[in-house]
PDB file of N, CA and C in Angstrom:
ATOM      1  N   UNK A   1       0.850  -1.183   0.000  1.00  0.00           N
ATOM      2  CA  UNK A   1       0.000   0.000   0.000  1.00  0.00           C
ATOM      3  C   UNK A   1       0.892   1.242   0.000  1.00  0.00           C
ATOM      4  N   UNK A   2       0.402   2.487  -1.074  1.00  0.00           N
ATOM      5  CA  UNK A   2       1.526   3.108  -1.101  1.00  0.00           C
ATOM      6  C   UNK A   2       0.828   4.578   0.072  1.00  0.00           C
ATOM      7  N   UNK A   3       1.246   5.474   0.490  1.00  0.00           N
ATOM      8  CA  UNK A   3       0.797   6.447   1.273  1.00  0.00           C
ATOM      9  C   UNK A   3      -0.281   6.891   0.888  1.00  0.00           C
ATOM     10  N   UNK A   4      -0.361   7.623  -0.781  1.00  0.00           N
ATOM     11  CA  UNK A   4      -1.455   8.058  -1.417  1.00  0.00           C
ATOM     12  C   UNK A   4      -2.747   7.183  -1.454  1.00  0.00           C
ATOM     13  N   UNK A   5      -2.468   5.892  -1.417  1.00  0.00           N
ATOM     14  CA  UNK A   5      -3.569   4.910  -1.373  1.00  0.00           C
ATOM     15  C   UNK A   5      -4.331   4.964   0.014  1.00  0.00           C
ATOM     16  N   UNK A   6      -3.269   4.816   0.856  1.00  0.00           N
ATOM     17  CA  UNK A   6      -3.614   4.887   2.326  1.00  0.00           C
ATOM     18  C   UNK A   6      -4.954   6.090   2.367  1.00  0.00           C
ATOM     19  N   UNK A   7      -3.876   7.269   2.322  1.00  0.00           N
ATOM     20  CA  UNK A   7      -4.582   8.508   2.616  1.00  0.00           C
ATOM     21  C   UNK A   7      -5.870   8.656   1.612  1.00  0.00           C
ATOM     22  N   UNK A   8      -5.946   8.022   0.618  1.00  0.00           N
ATOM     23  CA  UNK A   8      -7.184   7.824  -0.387  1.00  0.00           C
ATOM     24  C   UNK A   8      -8.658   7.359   0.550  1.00  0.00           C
ATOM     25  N   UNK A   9      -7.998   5.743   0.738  1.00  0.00           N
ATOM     26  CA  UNK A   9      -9.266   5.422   1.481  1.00  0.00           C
ATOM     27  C   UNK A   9      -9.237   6.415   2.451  1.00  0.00           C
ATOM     28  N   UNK A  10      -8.609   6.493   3.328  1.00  0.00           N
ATOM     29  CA  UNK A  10      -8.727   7.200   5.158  1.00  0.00           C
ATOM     30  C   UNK A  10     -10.041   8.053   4.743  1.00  0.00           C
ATOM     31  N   UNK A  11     -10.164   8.785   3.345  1.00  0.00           N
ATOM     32  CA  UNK A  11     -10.368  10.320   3.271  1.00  0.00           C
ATOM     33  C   UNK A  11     -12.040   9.583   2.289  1.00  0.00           C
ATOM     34  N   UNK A  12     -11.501   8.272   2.093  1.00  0.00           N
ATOM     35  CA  UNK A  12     -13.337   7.763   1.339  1.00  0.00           C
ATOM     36  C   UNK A  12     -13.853   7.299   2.720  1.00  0.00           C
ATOM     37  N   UNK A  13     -13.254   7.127   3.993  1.00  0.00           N
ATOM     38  CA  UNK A  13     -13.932   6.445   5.173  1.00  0.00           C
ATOM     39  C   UNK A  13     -13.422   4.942   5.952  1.00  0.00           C
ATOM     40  N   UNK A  14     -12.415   5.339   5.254  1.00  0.00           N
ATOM     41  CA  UNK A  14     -11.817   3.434   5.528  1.00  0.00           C
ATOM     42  C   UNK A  14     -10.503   3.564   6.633  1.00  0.00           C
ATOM     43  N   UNK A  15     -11.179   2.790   7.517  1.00  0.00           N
ATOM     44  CA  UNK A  15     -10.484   2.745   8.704  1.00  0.00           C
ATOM     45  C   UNK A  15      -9.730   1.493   9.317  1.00  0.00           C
ATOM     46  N   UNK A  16      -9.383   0.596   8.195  1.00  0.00           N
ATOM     47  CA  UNK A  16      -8.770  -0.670   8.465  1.00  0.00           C
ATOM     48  C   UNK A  16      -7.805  -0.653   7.953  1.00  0.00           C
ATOM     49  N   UNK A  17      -6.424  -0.655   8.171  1.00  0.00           N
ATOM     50  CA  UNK A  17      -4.961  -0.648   7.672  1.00  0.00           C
ATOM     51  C   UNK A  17      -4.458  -1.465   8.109  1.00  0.00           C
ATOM     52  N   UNK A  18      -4.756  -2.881   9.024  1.00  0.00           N
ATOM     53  CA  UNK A  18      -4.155  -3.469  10.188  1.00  0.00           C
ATOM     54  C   UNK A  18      -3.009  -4.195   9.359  1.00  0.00           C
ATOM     55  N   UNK A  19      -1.854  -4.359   9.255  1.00  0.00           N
ATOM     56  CA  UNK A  19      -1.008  -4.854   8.391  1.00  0.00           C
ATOM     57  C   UNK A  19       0.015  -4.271   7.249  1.00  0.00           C
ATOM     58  N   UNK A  20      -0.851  -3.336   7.518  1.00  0.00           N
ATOM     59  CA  UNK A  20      -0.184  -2.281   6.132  1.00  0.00           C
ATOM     60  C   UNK A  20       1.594  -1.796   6.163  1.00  0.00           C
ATOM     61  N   UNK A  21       1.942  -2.468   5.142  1.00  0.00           N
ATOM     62  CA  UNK A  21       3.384  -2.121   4.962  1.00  0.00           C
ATOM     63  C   UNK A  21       3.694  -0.928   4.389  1.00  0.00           C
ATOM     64  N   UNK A  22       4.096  -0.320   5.464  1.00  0.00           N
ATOM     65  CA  UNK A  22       4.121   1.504   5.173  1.00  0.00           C
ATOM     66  C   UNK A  22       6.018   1.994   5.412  1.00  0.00           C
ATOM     67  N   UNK A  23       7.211   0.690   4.981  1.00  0.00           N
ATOM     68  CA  UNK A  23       8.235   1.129   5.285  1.00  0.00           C
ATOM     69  C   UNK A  23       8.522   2.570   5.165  1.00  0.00           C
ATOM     70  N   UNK A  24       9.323   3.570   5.749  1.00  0.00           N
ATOM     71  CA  UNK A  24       9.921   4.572   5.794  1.00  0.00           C
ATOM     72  C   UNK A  24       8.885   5.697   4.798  1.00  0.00           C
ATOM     73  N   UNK A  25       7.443   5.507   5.018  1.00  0.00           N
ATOM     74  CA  UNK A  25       6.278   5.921   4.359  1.00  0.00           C
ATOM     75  C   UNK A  25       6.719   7.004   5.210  1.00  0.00           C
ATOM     76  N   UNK A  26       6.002   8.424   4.049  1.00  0.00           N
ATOM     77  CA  UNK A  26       6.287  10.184   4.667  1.00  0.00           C
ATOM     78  C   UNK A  26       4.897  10.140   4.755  1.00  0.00           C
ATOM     79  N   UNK A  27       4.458  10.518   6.311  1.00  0.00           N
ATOM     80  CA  UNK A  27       3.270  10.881   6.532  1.00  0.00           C
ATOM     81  C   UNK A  27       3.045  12.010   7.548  1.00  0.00           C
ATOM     82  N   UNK A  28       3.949  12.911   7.296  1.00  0.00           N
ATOM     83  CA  UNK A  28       3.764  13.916   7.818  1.00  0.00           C
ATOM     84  C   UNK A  28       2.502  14.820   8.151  1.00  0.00           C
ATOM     85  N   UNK A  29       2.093  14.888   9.255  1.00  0.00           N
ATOM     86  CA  UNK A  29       0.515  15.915   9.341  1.00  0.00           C
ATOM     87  C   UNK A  29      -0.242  15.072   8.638  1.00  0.00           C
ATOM     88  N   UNK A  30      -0.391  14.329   8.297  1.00  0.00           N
ATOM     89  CA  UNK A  30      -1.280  13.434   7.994  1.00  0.00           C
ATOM     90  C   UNK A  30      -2.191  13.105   9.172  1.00  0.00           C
ATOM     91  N   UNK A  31      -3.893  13.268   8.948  1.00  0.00           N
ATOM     92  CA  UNK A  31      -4.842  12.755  10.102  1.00  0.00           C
ATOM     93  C   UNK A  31      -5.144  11.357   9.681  1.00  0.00           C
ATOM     94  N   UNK A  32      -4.975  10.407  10.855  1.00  0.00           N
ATOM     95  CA  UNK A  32      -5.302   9.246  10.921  1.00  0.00           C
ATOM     96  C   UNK A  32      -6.011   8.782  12.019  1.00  0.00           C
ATOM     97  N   UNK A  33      -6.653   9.551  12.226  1.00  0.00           N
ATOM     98  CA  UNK A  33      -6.884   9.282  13.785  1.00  0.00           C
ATOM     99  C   UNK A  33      -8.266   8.395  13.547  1.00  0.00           C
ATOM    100  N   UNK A  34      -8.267   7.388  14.863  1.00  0.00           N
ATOM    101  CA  UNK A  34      -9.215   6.319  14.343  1.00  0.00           C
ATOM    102  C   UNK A  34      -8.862   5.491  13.665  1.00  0.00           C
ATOM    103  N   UNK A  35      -7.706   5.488  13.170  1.00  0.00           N
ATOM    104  CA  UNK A  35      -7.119   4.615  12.029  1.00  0.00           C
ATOM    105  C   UNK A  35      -6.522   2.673  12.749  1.00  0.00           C
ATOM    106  N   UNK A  36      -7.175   1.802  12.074  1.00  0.00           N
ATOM    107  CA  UNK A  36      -6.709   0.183  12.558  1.00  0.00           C
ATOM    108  C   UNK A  36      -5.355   0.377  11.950  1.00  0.00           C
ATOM    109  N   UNK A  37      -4.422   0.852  12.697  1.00  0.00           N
ATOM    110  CA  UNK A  37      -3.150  -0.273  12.065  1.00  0.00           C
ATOM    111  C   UNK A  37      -2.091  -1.098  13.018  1.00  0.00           C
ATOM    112  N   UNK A  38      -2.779  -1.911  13.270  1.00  0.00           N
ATOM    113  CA  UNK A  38      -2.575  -2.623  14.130  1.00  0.00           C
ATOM    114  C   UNK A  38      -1.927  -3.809  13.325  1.00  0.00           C
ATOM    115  N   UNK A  39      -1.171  -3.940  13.984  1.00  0.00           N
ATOM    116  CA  UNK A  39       0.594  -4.998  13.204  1.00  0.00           C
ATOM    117  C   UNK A  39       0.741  -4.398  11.520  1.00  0.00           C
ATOM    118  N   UNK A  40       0.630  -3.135  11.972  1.00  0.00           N
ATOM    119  CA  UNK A  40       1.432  -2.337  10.905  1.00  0.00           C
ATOM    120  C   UNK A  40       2.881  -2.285  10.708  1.00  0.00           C
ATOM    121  N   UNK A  41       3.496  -2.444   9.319  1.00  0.00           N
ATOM    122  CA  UNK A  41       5.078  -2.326   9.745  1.00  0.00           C
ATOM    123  C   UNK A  41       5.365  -0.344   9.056  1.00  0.00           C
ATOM    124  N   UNK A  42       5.743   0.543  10.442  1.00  0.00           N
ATOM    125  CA  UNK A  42       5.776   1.539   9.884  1.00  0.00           C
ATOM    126  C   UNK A  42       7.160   2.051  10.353  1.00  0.00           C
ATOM    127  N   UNK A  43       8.238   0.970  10.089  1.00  0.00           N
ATOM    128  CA  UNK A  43       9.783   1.482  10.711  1.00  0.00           C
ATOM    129  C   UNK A  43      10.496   2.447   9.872  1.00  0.00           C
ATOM    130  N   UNK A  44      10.792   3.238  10.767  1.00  0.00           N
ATOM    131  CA  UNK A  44      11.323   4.493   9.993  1.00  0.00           C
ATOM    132  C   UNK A  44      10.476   5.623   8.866  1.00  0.00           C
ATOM    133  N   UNK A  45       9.415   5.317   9.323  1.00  0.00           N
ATOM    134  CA  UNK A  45       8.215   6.107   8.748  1.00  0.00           C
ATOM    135  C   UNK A  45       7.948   7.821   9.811  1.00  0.00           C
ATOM    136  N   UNK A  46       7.912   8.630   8.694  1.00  0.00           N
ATOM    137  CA  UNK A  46       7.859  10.111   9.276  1.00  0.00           C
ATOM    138  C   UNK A  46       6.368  10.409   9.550  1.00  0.00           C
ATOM    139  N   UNK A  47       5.847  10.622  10.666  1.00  0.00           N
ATOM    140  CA  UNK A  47       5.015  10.299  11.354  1.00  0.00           C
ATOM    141  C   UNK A  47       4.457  11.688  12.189  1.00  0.00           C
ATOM    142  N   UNK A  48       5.434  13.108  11.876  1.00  0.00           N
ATOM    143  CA  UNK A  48       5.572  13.921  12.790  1.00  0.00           C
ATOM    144  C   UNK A  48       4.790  14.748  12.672  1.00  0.00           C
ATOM    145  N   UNK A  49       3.815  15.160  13.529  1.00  0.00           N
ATOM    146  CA  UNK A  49       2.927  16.130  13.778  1.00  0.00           C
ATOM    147  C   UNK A  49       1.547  15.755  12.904  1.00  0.00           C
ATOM    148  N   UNK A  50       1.452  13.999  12.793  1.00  0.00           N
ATOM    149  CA  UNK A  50       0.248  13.401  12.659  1.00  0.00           C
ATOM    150  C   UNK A  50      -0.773  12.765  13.706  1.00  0.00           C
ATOM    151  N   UNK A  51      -1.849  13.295  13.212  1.00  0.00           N
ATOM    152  CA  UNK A  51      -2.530  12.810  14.154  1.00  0.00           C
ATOM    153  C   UNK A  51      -2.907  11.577  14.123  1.00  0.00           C
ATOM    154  N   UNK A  52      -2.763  11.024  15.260  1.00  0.00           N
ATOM    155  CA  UNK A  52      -2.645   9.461  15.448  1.00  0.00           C
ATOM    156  C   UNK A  52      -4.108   9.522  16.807  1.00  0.00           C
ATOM    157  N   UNK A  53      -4.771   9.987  17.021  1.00  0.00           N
ATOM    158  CA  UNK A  53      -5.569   9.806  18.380  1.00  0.00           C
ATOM    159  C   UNK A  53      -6.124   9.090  17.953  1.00  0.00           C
ATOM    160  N   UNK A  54      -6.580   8.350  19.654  1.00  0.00           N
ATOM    161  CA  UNK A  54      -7.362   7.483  19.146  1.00  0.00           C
ATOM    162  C   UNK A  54      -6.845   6.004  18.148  1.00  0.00           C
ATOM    163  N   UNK A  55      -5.863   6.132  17.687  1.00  0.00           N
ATOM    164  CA  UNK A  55      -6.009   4.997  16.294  1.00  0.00           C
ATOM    165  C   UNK A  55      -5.166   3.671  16.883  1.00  0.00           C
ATOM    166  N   UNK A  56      -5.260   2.652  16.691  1.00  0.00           N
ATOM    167  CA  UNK A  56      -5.363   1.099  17.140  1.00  0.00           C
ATOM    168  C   UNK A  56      -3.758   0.464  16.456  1.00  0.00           C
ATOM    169  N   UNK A  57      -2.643   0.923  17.531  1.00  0.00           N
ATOM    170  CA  UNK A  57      -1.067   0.727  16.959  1.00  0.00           C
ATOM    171  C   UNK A  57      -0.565  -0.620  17.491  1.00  0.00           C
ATOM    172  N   UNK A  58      -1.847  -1.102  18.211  1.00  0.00           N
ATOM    173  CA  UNK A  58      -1.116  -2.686  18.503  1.00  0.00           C
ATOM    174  C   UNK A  58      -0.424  -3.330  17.695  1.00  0.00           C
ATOM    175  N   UNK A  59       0.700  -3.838  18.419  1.00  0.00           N
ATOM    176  CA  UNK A  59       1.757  -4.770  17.570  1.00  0.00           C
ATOM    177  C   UNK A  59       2.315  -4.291  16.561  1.00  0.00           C
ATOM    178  N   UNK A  60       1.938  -2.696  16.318  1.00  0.00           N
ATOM    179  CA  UNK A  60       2.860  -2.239  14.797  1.00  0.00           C
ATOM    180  C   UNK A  60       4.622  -1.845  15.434  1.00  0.00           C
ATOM    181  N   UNK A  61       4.952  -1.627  14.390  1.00  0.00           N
ATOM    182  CA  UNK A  61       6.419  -1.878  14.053  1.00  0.00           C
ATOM    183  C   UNK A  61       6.831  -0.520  14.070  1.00  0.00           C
ATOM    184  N   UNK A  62       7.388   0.291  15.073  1.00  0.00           N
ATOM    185  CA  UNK A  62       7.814   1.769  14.897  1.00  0.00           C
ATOM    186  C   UNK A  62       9.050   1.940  14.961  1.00  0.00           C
ATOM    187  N   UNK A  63       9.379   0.876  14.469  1.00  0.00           N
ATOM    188  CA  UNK A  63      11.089   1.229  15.158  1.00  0.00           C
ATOM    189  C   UNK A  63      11.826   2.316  14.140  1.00  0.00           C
ATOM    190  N   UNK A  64      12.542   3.282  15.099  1.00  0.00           N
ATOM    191  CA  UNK A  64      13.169   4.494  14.202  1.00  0.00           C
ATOM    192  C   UNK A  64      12.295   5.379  13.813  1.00  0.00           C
ATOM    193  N   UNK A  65      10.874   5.337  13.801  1.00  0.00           N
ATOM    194  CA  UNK A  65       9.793   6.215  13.263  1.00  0.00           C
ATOM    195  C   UNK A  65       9.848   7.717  14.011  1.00  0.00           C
ATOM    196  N   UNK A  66       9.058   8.201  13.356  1.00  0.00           N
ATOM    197  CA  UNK A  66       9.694   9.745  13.953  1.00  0.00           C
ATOM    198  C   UNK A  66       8.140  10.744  14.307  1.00  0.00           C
ATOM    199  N   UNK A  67       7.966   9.803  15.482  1.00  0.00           N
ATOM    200  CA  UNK A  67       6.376  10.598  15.865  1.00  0.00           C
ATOM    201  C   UNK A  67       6.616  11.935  16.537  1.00  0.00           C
ATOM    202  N   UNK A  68       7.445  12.498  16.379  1.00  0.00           N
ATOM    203  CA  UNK A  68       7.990  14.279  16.828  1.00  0.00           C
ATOM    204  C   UNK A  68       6.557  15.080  16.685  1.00  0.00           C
ATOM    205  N   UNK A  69       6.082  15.505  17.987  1.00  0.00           N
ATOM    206  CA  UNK A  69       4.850  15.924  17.435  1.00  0.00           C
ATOM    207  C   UNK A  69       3.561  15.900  17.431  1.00  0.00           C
ATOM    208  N   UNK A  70       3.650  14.500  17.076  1.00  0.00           N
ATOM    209  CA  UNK A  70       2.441  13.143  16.932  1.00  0.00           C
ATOM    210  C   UNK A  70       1.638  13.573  18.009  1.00  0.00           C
ATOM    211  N   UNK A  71       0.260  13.503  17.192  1.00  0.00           N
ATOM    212  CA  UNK A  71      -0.686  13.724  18.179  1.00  0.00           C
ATOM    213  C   UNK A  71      -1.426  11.701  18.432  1.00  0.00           C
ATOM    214  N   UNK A  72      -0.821  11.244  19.519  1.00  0.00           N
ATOM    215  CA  UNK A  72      -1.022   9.842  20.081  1.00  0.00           C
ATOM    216  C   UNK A  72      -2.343  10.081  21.516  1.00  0.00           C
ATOM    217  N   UNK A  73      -3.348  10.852  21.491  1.00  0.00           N
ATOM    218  CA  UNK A  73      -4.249  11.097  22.792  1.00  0.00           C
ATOM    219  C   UNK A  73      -5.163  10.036  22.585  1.00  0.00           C
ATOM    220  N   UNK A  74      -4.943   9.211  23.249  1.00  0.00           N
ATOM    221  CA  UNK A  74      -5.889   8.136  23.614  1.00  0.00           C
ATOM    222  C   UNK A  74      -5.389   6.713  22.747  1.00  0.00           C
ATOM    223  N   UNK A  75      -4.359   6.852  21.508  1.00  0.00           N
ATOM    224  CA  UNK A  75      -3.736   5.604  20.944  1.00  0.00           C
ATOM    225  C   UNK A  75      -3.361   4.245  21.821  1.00  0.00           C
ATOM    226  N   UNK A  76      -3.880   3.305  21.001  1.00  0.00           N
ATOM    227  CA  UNK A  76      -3.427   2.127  21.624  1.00  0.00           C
ATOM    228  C   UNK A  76      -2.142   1.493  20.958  1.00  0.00           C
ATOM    229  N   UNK A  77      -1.028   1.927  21.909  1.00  0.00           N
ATOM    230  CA  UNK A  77       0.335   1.393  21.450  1.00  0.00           C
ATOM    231  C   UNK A  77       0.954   0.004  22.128  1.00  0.00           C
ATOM    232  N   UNK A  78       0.268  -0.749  22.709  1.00  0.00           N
ATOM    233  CA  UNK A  78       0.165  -1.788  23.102  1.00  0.00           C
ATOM    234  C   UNK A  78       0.951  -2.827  22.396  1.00  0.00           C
ATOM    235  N   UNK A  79       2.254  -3.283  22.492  1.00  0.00           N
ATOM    236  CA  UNK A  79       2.860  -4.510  22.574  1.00  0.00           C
ATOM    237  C   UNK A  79       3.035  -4.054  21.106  1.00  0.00           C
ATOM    238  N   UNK A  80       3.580  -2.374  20.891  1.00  0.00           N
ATOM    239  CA  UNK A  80       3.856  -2.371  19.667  1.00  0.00           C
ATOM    240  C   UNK A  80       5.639  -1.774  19.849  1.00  0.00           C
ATOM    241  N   UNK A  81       6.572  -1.726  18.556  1.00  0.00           N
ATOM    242  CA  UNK A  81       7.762  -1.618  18.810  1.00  0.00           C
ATOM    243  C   UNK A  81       8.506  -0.204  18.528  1.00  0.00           C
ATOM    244  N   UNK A  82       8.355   0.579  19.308  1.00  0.00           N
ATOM    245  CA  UNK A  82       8.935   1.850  19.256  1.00  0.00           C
ATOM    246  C   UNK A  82      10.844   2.165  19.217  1.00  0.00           C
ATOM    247  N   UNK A  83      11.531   0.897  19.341  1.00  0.00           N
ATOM    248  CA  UNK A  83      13.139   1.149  19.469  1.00  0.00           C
ATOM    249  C   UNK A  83      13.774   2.127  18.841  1.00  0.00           C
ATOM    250  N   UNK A  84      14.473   3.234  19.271  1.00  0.00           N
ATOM    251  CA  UNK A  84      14.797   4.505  18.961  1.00  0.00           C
ATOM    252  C   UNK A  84      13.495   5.299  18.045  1.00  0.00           C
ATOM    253  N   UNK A  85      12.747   4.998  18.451  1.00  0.00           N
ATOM    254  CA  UNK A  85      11.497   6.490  17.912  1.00  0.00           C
ATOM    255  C   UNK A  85      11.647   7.734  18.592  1.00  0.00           C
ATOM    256  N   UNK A  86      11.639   8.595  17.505  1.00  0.00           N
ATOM    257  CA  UNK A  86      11.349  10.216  18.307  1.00  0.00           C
ATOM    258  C   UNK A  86       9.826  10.456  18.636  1.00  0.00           C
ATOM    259  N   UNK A  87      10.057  10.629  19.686  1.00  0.00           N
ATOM    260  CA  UNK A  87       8.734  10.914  20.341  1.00  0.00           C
ATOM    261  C   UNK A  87       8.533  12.368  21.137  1.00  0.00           C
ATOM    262  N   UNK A  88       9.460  13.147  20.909  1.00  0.00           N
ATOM    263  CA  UNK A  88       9.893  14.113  21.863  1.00  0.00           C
ATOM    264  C   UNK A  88       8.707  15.531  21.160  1.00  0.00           C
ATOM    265  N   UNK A  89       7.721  15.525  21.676  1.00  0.00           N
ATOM    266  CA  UNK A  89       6.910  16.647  21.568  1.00  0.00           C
ATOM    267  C   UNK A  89       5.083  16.023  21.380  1.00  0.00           C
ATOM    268  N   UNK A  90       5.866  14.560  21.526  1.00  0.00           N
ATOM    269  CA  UNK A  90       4.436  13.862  21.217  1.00  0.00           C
ATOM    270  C   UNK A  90       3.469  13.787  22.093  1.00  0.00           C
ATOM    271  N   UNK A  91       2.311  13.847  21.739  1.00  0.00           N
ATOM    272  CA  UNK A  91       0.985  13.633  23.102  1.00  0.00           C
ATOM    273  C   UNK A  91       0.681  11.911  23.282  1.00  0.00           C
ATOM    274  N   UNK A  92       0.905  12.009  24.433  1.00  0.00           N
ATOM    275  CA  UNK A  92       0.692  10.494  24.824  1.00  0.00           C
ATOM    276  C   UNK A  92      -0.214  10.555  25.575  1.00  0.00           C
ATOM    277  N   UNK A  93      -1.223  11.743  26.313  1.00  0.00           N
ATOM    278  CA  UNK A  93      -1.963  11.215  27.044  1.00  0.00           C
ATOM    279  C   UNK A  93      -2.799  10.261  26.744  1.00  0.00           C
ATOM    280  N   UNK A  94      -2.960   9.411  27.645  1.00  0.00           N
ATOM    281  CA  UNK A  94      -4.372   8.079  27.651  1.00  0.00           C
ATOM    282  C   UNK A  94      -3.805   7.420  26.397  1.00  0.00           C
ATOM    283  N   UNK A  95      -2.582   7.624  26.480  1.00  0.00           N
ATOM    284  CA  UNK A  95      -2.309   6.540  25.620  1.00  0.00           C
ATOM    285  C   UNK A  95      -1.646   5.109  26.195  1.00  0.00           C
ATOM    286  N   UNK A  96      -2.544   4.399  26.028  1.00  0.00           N
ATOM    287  CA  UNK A  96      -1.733   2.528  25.996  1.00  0.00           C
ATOM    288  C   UNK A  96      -0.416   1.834  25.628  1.00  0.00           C
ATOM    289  N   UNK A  97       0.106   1.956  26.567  1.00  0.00           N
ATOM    290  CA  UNK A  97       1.642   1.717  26.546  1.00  0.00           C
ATOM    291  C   UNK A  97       1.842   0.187  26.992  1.00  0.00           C
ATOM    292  N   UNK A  98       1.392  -0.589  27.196  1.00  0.00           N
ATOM    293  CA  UNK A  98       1.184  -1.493  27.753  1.00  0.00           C
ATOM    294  C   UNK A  98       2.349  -2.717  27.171  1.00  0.00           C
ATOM    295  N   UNK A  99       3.241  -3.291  27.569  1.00  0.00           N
ATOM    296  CA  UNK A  99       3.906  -3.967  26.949  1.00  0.00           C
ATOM    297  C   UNK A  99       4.736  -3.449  25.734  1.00  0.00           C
ATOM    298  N   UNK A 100       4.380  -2.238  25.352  1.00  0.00           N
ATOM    299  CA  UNK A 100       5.847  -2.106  24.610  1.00  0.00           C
ATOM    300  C   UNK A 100       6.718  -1.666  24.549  1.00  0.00           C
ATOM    301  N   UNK A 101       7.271  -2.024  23.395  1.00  0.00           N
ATOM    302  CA  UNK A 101       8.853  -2.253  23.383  1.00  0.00           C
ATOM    303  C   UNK A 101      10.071  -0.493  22.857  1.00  0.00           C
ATOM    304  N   UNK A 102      10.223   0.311  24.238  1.00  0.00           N
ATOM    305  CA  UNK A 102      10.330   1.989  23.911  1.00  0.00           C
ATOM    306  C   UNK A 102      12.502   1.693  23.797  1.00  0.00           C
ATOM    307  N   UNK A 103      12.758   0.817  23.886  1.00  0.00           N
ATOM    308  CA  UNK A 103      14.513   0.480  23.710  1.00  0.00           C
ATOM    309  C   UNK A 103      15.090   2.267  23.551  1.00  0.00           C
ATOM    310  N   UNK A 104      15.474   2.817  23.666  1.00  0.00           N
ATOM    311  CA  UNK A 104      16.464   3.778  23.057  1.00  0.00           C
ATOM    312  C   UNK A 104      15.724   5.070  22.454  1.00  0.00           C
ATOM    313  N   UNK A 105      13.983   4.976  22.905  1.00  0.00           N
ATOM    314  CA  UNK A 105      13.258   6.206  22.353  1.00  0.00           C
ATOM    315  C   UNK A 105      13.552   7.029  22.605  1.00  0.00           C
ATOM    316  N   UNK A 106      13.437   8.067  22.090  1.00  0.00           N
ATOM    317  CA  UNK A 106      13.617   9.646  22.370  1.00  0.00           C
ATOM    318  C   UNK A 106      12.322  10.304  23.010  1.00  0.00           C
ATOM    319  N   UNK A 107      12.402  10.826  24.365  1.00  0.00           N
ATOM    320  CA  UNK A 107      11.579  11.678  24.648  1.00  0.00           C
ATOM    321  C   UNK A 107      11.468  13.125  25.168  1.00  0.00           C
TER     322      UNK A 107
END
């Protein structure tokens, strides 16, 4: 799935991405919020100053991703893999941290 596709459906109503291979995908300011991507692989994907609330990050793959920004209020990041992600400006409130994996994040 390429970004434009992504952001295609998001914007026809489609809220299921769970899987979606989004390597080093630019999604800058991009709204996703509400968005399934749950065992998403989005490593090293630019992520910064998107809104993510709300949206279902179980088990996805963040490693190196660069949520600088990222609006994460209420995300479920649950047993997903953040190892060296920038996270440093990001909103995490009520967000679900539960089991994962933050190795070397930036906050």
């Amino acid at each position: 799935m390429t970004v434009q596709e992504l952001l295609a459906a998001y914007a026809a109503g489609e809220r299921n991405f769970s899987g979606a291979e989004l390597v080093r995908a630019n999604l800058e300011g991009a709204n996703l919020s509400g968005a399934n991507l749950s065992g998403a692989n989005l490593e090293e994907a630019n992520l910064s100053r998107a809104n993510l609330s709300k949206a279902n990050l179980e088990e996805a793959n963040l490693d190196e991703a660069n949520l600088r920004g990222a609006n994460l209020l209420g995300a479920n990041l649950s047993f997903a893999v953040l190892r060296k992600a920038n996270l440093r400006d990001a909103n995490l409130s009520g967000a679900n941290l539960e089991e994962a994996i933050l190795d070397g994040a930036r906050r």
